[in-house]
PDB file of N, CA and C in Angstrom:
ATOM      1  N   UNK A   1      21.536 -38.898 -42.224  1.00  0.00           N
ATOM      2  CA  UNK A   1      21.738 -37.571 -41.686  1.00  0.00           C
ATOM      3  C   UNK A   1      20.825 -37.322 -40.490  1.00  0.00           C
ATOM      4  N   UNK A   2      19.600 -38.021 -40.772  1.00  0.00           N
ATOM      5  CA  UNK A   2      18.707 -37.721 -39.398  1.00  0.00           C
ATOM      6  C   UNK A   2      18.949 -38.313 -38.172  1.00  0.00           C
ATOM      7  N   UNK A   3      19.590 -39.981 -38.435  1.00  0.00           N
ATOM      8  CA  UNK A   3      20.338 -40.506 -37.605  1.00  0.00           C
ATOM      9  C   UNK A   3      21.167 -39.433 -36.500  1.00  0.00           C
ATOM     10  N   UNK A   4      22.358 -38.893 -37.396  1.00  0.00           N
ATOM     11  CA  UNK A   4      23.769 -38.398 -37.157  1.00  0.00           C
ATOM     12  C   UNK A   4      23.051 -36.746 -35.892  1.00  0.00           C
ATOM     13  N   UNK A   5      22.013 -36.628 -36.510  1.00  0.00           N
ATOM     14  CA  UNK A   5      21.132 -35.151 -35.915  1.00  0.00           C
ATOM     15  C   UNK A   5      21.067 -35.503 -34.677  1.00  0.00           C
ATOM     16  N   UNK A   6      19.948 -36.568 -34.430  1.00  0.00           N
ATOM     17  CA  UNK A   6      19.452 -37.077 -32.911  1.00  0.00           C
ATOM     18  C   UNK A   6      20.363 -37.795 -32.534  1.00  0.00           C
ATOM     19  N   UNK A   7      21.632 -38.040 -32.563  1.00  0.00           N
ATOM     20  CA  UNK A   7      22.809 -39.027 -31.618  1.00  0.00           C
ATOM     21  C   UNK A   7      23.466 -37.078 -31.448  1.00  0.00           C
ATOM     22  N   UNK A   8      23.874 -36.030 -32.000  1.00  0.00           N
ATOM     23  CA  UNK A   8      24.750 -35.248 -31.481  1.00  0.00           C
ATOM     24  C   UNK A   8      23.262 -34.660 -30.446  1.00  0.00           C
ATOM     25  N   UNK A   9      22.170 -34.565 -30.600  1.00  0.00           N
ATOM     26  CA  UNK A   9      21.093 -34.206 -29.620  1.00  0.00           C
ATOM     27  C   UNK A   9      20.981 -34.344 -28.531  1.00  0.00           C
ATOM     28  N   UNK A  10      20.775 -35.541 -28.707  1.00  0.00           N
ATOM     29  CA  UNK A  10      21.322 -36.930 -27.695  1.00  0.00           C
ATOM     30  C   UNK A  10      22.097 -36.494 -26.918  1.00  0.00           C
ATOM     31  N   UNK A  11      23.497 -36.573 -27.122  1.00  0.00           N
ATOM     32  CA  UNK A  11      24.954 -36.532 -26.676  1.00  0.00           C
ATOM     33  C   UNK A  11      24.943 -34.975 -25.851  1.00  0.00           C
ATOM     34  N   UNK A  12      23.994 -33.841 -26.639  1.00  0.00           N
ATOM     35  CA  UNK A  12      24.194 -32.150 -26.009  1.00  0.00           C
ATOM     36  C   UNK A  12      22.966 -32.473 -24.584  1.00  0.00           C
ATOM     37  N   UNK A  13      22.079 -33.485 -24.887  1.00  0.00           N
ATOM     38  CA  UNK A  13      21.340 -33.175 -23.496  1.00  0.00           C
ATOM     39  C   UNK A  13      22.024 -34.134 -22.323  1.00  0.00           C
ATOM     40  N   UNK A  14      22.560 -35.003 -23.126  1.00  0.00           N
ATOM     41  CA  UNK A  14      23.318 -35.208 -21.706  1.00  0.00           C
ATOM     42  C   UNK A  14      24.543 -34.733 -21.362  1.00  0.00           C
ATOM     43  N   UNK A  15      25.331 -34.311 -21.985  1.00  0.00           N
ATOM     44  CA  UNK A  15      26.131 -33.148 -21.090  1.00  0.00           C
ATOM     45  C   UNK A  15      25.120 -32.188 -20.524  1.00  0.00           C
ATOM     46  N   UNK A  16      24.067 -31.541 -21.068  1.00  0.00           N
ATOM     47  CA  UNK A  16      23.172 -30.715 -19.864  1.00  0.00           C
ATOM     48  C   UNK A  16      23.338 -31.048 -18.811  1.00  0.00           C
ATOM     49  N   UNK A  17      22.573 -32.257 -18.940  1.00  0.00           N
ATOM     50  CA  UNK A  17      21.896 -32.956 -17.763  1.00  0.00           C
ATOM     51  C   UNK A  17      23.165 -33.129 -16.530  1.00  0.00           C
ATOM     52  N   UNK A  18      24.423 -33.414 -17.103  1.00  0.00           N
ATOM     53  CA  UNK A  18      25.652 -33.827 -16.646  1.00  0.00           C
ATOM     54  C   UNK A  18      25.613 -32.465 -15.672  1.00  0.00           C
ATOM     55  N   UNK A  19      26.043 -31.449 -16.475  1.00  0.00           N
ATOM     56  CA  UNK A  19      26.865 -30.193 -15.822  1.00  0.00           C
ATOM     57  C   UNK A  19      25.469 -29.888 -14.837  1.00  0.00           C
ATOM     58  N   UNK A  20      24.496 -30.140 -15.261  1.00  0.00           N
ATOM     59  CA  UNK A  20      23.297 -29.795 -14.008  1.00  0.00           C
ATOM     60  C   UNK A  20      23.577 -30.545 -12.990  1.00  0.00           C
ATOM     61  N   UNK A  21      24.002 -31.457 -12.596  1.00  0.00           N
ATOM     62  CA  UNK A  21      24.103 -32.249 -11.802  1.00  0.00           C
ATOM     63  C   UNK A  21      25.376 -31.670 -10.706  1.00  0.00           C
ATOM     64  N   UNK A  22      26.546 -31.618 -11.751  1.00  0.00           N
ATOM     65  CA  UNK A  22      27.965 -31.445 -11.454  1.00  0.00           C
ATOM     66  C   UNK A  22      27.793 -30.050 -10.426  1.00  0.00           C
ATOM     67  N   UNK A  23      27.386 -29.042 -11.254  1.00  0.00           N
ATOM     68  CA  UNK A  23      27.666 -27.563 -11.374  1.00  0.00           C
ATOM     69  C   UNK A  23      26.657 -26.973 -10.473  1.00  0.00           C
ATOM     70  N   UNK A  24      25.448 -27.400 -11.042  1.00  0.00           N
ATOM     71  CA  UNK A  24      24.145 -27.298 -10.315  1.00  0.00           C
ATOM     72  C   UNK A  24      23.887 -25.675 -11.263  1.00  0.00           C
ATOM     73  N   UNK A  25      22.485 -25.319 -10.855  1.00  0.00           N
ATOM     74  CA  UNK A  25      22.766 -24.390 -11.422  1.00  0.00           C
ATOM     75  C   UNK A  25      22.447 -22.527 -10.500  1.00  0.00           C
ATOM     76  N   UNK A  26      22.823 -22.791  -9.396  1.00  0.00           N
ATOM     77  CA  UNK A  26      22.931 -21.329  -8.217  1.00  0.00           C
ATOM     78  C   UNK A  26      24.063 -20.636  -8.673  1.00  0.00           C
ATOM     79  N   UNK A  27      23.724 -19.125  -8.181  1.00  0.00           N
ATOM     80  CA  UNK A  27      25.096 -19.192  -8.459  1.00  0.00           C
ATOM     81  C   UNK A  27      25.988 -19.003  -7.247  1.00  0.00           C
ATOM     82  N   UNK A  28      27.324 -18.882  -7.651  1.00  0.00           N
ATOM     83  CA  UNK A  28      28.808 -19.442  -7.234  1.00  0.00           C
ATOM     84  C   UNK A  28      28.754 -19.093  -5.697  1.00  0.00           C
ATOM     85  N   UNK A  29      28.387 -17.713  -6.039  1.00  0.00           N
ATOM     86  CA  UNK A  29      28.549 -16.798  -3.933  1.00  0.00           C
ATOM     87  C   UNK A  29      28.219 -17.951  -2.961  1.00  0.00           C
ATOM     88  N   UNK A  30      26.370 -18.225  -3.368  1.00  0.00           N
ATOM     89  CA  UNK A  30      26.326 -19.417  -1.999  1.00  0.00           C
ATOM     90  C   UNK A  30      26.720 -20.423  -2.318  1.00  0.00           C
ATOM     91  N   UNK A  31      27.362 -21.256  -3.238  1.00  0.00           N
ATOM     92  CA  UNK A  31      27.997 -22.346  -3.301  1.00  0.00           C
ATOM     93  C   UNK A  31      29.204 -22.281  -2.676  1.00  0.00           C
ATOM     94  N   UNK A  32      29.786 -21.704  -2.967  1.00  0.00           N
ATOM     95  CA  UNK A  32      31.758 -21.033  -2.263  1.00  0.00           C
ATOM     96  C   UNK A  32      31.210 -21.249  -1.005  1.00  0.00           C
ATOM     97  N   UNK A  33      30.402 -19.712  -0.446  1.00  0.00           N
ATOM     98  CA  UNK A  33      30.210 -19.534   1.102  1.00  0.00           C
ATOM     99  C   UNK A  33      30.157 -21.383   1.389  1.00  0.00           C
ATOM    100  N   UNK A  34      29.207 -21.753   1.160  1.00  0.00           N
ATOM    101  CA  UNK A  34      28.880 -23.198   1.982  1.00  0.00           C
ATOM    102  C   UNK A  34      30.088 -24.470   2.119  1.00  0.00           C
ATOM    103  N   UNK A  35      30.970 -24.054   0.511  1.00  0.00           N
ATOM    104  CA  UNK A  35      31.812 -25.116   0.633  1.00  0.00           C
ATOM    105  C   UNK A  35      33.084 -24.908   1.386  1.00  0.00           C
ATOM    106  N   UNK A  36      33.282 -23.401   1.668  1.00  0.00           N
ATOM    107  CA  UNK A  36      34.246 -23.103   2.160  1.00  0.00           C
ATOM    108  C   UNK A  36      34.359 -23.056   3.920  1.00  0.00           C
ATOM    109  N   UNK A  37      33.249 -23.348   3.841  1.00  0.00           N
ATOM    110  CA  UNK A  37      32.844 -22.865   5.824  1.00  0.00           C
ATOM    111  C   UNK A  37      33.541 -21.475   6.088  1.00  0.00           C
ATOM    112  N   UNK A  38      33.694 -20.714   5.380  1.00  0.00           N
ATOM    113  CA  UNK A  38      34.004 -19.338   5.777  1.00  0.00           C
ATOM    114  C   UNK A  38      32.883 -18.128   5.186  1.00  0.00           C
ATOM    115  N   UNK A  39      32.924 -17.106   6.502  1.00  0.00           N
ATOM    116  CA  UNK A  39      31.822 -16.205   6.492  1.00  0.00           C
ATOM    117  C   UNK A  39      32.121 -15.035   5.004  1.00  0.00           C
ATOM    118  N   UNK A  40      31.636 -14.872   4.403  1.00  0.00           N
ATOM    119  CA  UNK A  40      31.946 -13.826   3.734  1.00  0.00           C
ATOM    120  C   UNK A  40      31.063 -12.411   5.018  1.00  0.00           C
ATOM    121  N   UNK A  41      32.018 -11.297   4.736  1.00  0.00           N
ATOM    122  CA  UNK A  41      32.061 -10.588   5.747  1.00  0.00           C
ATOM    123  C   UNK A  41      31.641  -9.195   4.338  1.00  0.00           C
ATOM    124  N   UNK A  42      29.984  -8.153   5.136  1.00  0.00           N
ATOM    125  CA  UNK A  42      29.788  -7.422   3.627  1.00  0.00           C
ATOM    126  C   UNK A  42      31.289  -6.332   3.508  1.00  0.00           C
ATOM    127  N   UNK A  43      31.100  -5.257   2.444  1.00  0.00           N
ATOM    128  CA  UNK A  43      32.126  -4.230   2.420  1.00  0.00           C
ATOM    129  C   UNK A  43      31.685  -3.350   3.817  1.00  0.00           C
ATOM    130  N   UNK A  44      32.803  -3.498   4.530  1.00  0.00           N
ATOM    131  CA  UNK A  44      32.984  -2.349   5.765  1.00  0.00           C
ATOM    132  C   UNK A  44      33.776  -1.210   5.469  1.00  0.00           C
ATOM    133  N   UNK A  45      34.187  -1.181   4.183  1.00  0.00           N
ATOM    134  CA  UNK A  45      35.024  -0.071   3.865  1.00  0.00           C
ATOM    135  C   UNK A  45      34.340   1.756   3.939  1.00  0.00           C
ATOM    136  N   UNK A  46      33.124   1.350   3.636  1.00  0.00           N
ATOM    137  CA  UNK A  46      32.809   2.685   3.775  1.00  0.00           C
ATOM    138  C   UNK A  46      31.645   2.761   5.036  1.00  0.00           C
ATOM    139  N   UNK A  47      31.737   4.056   5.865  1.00  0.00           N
ATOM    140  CA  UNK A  47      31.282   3.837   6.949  1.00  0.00           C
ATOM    141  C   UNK A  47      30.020   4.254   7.146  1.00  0.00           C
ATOM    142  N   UNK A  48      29.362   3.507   7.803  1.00  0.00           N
ATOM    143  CA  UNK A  48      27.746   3.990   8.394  1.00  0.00           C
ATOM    144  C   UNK A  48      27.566   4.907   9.513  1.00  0.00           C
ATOM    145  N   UNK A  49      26.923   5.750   9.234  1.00  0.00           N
ATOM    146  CA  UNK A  49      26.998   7.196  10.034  1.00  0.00           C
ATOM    147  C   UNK A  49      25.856   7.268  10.194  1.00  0.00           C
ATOM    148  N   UNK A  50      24.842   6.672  11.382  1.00  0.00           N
ATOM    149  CA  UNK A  50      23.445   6.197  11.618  1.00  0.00           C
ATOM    150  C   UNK A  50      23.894   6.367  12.708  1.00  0.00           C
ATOM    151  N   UNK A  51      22.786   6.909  13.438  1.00  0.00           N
ATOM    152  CA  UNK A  51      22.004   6.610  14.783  1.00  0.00           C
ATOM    153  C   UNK A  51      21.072   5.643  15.336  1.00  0.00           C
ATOM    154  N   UNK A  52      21.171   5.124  14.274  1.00  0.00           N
ATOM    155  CA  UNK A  52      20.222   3.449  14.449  1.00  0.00           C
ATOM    156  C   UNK A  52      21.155   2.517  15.649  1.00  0.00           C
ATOM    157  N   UNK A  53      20.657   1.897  16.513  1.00  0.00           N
ATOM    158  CA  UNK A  53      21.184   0.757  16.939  1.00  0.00           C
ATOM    159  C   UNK A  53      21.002  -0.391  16.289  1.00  0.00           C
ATOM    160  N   UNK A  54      22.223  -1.264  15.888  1.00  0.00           N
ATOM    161  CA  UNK A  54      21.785  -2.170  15.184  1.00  0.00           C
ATOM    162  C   UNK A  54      22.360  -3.920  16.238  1.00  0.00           C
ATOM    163  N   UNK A  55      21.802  -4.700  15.492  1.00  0.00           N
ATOM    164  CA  UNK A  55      23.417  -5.991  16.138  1.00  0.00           C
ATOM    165  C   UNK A  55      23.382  -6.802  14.387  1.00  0.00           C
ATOM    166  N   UNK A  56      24.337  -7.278  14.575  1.00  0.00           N
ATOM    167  CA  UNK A  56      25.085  -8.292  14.080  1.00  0.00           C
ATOM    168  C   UNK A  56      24.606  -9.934  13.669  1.00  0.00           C
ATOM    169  N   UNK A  57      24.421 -10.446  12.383  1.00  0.00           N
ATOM    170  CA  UNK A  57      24.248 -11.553  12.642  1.00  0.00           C
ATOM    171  C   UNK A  57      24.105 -12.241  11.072  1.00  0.00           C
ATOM    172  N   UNK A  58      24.418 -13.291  10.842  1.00  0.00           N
ATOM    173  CA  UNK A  58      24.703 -13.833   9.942  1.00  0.00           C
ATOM    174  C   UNK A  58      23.355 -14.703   9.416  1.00  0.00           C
ATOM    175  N   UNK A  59      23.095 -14.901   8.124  1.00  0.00           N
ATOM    176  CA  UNK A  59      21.753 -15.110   7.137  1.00  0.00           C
ATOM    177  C   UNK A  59      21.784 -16.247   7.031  1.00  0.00           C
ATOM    178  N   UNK A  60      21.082 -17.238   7.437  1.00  0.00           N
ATOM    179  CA  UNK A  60      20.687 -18.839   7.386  1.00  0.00           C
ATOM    180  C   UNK A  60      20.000 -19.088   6.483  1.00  0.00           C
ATOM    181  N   UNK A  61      20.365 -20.182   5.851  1.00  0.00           N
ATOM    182  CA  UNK A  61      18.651 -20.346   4.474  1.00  0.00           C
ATOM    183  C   UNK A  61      17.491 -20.185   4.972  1.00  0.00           C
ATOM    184  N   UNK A  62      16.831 -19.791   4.316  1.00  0.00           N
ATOM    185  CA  UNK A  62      15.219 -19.242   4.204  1.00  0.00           C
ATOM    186  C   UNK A  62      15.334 -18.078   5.347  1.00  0.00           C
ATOM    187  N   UNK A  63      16.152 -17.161   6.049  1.00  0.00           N
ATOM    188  CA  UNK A  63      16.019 -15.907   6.709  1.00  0.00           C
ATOM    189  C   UNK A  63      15.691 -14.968   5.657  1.00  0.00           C
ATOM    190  N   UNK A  64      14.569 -14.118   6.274  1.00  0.00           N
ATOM    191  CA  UNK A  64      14.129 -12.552   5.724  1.00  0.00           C
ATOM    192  C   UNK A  64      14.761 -11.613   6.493  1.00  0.00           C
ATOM    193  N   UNK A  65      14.816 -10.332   6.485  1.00  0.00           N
ATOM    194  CA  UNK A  65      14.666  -9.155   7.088  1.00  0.00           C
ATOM    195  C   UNK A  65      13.955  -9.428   7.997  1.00  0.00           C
ATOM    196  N   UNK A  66      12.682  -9.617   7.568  1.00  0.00           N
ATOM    197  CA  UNK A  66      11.593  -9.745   8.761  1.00  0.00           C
ATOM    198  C   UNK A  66      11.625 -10.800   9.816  1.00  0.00           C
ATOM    199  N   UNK A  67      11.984 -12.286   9.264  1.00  0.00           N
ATOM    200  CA  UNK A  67      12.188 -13.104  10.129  1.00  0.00           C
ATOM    201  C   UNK A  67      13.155 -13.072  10.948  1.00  0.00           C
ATOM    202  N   UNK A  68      14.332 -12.111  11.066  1.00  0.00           N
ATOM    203  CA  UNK A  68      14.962 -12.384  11.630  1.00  0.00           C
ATOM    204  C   UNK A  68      15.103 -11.336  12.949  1.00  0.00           C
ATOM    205  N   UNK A  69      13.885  -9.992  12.355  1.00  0.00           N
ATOM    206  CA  UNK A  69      13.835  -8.858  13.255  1.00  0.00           C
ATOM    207  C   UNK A  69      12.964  -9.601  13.995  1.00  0.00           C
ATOM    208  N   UNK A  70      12.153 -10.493  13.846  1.00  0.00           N
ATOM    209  CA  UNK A  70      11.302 -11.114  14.315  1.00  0.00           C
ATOM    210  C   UNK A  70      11.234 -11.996  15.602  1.00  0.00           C
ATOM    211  N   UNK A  71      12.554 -12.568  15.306  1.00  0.00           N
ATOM    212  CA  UNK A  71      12.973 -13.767  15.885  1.00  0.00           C
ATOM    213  C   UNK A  71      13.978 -13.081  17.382  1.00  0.00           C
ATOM    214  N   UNK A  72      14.511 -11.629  16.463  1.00  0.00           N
ATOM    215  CA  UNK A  72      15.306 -10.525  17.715  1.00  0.00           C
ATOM    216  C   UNK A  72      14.007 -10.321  18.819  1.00  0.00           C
ATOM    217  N   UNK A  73      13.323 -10.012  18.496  1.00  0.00           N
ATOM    218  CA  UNK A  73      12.492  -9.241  18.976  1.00  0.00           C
ATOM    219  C   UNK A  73      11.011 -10.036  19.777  1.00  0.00           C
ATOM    220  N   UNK A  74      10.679 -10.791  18.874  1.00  0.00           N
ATOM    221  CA  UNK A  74       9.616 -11.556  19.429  1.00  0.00           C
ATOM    222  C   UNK A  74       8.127 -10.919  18.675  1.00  0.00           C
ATOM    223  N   UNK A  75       8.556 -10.361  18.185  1.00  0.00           N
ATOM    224  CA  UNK A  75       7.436  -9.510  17.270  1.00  0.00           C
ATOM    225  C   UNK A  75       7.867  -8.801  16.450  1.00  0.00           C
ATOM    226  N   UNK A  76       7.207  -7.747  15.445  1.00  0.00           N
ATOM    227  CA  UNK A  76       7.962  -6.778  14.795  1.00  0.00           C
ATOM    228  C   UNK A  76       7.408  -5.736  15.469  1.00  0.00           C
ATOM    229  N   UNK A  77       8.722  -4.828  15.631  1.00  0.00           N
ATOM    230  CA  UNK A  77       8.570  -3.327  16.691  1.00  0.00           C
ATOM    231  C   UNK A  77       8.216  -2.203  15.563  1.00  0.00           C
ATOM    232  N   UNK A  78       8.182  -2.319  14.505  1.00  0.00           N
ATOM    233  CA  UNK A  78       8.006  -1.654  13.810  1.00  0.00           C
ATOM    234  C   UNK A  78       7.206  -1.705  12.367  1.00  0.00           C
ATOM    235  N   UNK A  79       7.086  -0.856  11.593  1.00  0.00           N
ATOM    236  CA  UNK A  79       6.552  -1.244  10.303  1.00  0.00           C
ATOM    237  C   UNK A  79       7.414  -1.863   9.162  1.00  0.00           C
ATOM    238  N   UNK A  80       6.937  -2.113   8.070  1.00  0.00           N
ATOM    239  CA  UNK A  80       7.271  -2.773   7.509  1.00  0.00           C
ATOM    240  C   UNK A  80       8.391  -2.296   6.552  1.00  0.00           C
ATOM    241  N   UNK A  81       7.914  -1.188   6.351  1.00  0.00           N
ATOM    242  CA  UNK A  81       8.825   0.096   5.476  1.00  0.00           C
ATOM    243  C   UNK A  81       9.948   0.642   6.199  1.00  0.00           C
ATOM    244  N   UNK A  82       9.675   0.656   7.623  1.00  0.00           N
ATOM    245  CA  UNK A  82      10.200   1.491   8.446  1.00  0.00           C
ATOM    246  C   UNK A  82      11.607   0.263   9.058  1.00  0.00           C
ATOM    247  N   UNK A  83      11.639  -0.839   9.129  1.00  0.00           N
ATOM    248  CA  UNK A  83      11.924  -1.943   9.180  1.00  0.00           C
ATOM    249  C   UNK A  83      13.297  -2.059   8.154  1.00  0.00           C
ATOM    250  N   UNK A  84      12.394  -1.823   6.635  1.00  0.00           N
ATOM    251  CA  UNK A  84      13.365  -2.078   5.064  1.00  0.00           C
ATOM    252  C   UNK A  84      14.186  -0.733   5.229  1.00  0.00           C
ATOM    253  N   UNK A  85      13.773   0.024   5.376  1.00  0.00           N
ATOM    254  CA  UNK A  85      14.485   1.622   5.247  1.00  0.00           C
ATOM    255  C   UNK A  85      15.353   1.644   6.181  1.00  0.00           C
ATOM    256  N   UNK A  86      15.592   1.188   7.344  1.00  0.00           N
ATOM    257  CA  UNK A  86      16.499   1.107   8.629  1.00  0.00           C
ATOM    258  C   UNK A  86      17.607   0.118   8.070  1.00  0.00           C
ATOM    259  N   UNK A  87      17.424  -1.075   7.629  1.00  0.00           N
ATOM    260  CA  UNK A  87      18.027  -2.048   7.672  1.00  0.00           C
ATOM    261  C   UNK A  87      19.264  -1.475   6.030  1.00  0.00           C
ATOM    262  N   UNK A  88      18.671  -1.189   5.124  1.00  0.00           N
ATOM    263  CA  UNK A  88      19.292  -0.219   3.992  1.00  0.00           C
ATOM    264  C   UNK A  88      19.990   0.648   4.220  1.00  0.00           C
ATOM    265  N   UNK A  89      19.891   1.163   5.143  1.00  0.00           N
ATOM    266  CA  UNK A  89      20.474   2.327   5.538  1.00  0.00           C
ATOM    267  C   UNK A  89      21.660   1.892   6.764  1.00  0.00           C
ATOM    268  N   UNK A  90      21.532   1.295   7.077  1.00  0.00           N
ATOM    269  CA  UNK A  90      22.349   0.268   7.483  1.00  0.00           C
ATOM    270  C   UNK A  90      23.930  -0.635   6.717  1.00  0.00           C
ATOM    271  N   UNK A  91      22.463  -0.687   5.607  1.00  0.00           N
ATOM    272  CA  UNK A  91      23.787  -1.820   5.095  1.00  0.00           C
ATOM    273  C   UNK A  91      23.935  -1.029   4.183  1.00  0.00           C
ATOM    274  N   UNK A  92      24.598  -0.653   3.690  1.00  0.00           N
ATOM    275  CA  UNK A  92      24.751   0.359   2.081  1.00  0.00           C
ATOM    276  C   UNK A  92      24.654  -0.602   0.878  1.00  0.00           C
ATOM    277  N   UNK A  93      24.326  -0.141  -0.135  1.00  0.00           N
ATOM    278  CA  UNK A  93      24.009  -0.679  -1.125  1.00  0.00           C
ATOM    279  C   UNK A  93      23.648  -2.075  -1.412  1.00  0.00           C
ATOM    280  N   UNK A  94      22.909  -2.663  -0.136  1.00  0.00           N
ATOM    281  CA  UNK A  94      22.188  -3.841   0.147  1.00  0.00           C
ATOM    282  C   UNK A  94      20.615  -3.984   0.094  1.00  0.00           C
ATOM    283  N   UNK A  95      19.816  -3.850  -0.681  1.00  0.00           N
ATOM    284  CA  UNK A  95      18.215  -3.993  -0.502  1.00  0.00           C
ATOM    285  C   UNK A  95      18.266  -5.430   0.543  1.00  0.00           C
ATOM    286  N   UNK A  96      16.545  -4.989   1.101  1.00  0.00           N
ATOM    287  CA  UNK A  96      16.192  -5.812   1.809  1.00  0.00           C
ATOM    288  C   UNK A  96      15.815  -6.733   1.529  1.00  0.00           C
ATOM    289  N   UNK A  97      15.553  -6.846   0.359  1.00  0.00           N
ATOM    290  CA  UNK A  97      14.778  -8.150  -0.411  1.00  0.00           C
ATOM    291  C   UNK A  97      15.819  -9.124  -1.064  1.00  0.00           C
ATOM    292  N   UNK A  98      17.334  -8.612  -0.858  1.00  0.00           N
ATOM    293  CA  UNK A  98      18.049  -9.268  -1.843  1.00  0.00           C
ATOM    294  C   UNK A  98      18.971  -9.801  -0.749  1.00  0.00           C
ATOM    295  N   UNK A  99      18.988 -10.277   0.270  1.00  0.00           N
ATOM    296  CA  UNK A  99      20.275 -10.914   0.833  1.00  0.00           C
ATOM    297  C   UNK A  99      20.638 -11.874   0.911  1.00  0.00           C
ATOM    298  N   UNK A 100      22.048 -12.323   1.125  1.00  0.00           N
ATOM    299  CA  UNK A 100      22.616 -13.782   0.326  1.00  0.00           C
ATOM    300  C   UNK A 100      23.064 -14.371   1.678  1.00  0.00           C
ATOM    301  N   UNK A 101      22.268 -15.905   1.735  1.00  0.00           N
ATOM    302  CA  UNK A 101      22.785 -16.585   2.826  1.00  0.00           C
ATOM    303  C   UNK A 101      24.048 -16.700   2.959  1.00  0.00           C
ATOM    304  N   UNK A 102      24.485 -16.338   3.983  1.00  0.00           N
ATOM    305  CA  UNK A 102      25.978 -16.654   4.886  1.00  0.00           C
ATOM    306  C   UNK A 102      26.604 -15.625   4.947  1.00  0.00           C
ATOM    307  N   UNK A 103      26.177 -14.387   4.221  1.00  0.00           N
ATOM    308  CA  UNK A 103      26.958 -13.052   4.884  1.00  0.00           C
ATOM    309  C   UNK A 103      26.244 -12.552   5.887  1.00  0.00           C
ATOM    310  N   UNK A 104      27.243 -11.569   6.689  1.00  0.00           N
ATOM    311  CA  UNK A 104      26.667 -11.172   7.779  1.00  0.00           C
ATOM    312  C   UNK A 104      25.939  -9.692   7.741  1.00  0.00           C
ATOM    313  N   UNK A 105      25.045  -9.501   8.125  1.00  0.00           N
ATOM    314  CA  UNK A 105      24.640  -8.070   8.288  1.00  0.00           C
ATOM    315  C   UNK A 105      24.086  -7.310   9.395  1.00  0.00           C
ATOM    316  N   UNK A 106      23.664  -5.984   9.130  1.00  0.00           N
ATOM    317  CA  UNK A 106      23.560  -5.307  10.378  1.00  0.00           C
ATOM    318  C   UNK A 106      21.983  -5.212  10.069  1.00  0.00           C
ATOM    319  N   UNK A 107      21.261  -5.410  11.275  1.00  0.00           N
ATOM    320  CA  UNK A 107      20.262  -5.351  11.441  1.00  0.00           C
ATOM    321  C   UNK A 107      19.296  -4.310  12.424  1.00  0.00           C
ATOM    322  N   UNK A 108      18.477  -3.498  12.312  1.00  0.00           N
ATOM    323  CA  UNK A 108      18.474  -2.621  13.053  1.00  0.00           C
ATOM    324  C   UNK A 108      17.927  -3.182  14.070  1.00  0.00           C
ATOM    325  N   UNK A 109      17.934  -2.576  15.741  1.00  0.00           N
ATOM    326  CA  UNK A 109      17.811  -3.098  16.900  1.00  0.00           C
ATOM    327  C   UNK A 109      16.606  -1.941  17.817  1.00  0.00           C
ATOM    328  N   UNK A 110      15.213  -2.592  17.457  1.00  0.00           N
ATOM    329  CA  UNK A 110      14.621  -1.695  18.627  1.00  0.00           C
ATOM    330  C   UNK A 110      14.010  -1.251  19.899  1.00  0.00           C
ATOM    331  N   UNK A 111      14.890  -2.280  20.247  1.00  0.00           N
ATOM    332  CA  UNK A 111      14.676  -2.400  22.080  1.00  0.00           C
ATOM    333  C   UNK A 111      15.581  -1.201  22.491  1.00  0.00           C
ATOM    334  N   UNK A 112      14.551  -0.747  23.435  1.00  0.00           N
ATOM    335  CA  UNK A 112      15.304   0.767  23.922  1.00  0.00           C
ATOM    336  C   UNK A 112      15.739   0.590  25.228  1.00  0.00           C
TER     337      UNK A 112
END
């Protein structure tokens, strides 16, 4: 019986190991985005009614908020809060801390 224990043990860690390999374990959004070469585009359905200038631009692995106002700009024009709160307000129901490589978002713009 102790045999029969450690061979089905056996047998469950390597299917783990298997589907880890296969499946991986991220989930699906950035796997799709990457395998599909198509942009997922966020909800534009409901509209942003800001006076912010913003532009446009799509999330590369390892991009922040910050790195990428950063990279606009050459510095950050602003604070840090002031930065997250623009960019939220922006994107609706998007935190700044949570964005998923390969969609596109609006970023606020503060060159005057």
């Amino acid at each position: 019986m102790k045999r029969l224990s450690l061979l089905l043990i056996g047998l469950f860690l390597c299917y783990i190991i298997y589907y880890d390999f296969q499946f991986g374990t991220l989930p699906a959004v950035s796997q799709a985005a990457s395998d599909n070469k198509t942009i997922p585009v966020i909800n534009t359905s409901t509209s942003v009614s800001t006076n912010i200038d913003y532009f446009e631009q799509k999330v590369q692995q390892g991009d922040t908020v910050l790195t990428i106002i950063e990279k606009h700009h050459n510095m950050l024009p602003a604070s840090i809060e002031q930065i997250s709160k623009d960019f939220e307000e922006l994107n609706s129901n998007v935190k700044a801390n949570s964005i998923i490589t390969g969609k596109i978002y609006r970023f606020p713009d503060y060159k005057q």
